[in-house]
Protein backbone atom coordinates (compact mmCIF):
# COMPACT_ATOMS: atom_id res chain seq x y z
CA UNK A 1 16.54 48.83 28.02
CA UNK A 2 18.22 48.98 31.72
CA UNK A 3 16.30 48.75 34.72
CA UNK A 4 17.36 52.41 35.58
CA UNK A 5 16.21 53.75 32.67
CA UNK A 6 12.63 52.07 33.08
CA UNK A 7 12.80 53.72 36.54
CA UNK A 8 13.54 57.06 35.27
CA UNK A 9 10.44 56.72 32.76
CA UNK A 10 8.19 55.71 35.33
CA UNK A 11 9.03 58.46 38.07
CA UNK A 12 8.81 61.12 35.21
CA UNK A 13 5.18 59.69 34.21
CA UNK A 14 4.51 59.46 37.71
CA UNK A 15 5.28 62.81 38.23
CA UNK A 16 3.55 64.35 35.39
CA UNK A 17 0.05 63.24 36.97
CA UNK A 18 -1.99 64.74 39.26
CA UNK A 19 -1.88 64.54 43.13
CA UNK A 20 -5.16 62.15 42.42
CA UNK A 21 -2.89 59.46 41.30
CA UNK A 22 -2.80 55.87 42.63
CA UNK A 23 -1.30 52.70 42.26
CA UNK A 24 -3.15 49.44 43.77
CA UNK A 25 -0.78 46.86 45.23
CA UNK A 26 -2.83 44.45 46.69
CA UNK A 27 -4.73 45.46 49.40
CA UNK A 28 -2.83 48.54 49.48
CA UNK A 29 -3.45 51.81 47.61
CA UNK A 30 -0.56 53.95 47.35
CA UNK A 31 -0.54 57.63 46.45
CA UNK A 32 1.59 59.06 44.53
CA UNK A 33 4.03 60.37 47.05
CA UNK A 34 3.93 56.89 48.63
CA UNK A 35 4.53 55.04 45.12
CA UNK A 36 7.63 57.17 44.37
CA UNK A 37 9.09 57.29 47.76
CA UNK A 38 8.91 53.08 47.46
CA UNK A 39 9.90 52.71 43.93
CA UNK A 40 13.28 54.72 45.37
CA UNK A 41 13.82 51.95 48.83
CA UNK A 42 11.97 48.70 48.26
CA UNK A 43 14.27 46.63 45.94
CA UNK A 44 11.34 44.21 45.74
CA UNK A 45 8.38 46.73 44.61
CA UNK A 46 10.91 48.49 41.88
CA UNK A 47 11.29 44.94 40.42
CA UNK A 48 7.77 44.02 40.31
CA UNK A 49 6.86 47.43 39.04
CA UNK A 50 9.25 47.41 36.23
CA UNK A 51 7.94 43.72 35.39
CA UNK A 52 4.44 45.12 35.02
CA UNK A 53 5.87 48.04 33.07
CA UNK A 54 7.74 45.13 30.88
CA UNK A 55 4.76 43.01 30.35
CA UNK A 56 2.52 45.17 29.25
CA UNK A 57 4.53 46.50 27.01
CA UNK A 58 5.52 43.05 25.31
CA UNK A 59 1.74 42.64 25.37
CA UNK A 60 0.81 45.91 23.84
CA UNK A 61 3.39 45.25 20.95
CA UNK A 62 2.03 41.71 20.94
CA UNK A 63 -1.66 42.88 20.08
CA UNK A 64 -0.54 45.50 17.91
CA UNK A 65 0.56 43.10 15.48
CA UNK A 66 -2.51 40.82 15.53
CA UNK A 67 -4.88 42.82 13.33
């Protein structure tokens, strides 16, 4: 799966939750309009972000298979 197409999932979950939504980076919380508006201009964020998205997937699958 391509890096833009994680990116397009992620904005579309993103956008299908409410205003309430937040994302903690660090010490920083980021709304949602925040979140998407980085995910769009900070080369750096996107990749971690679709890293996380990556890794807990692999780990979801991982456990899945365990029982």
């Amino acid at each position: 799966m391509s890096e833009k197409t994680i990116i397009k999932s992620i904005k579309n979950h993103v956008n299908g939750q409410n205003n309430s939504w937040n994302f903690v980076y660090g010490k920083e919380i980021l709304d949602k309009k925040v979140f998407l508006q980085r995910l769009d201009k900070d080369k750096k964020f996107r990749g971690l972000v679709v890293n996380l998205v990556v890794n807990l997937s692999v780990d979801i699958l991982a456990r899945k298979g365990e029982k």
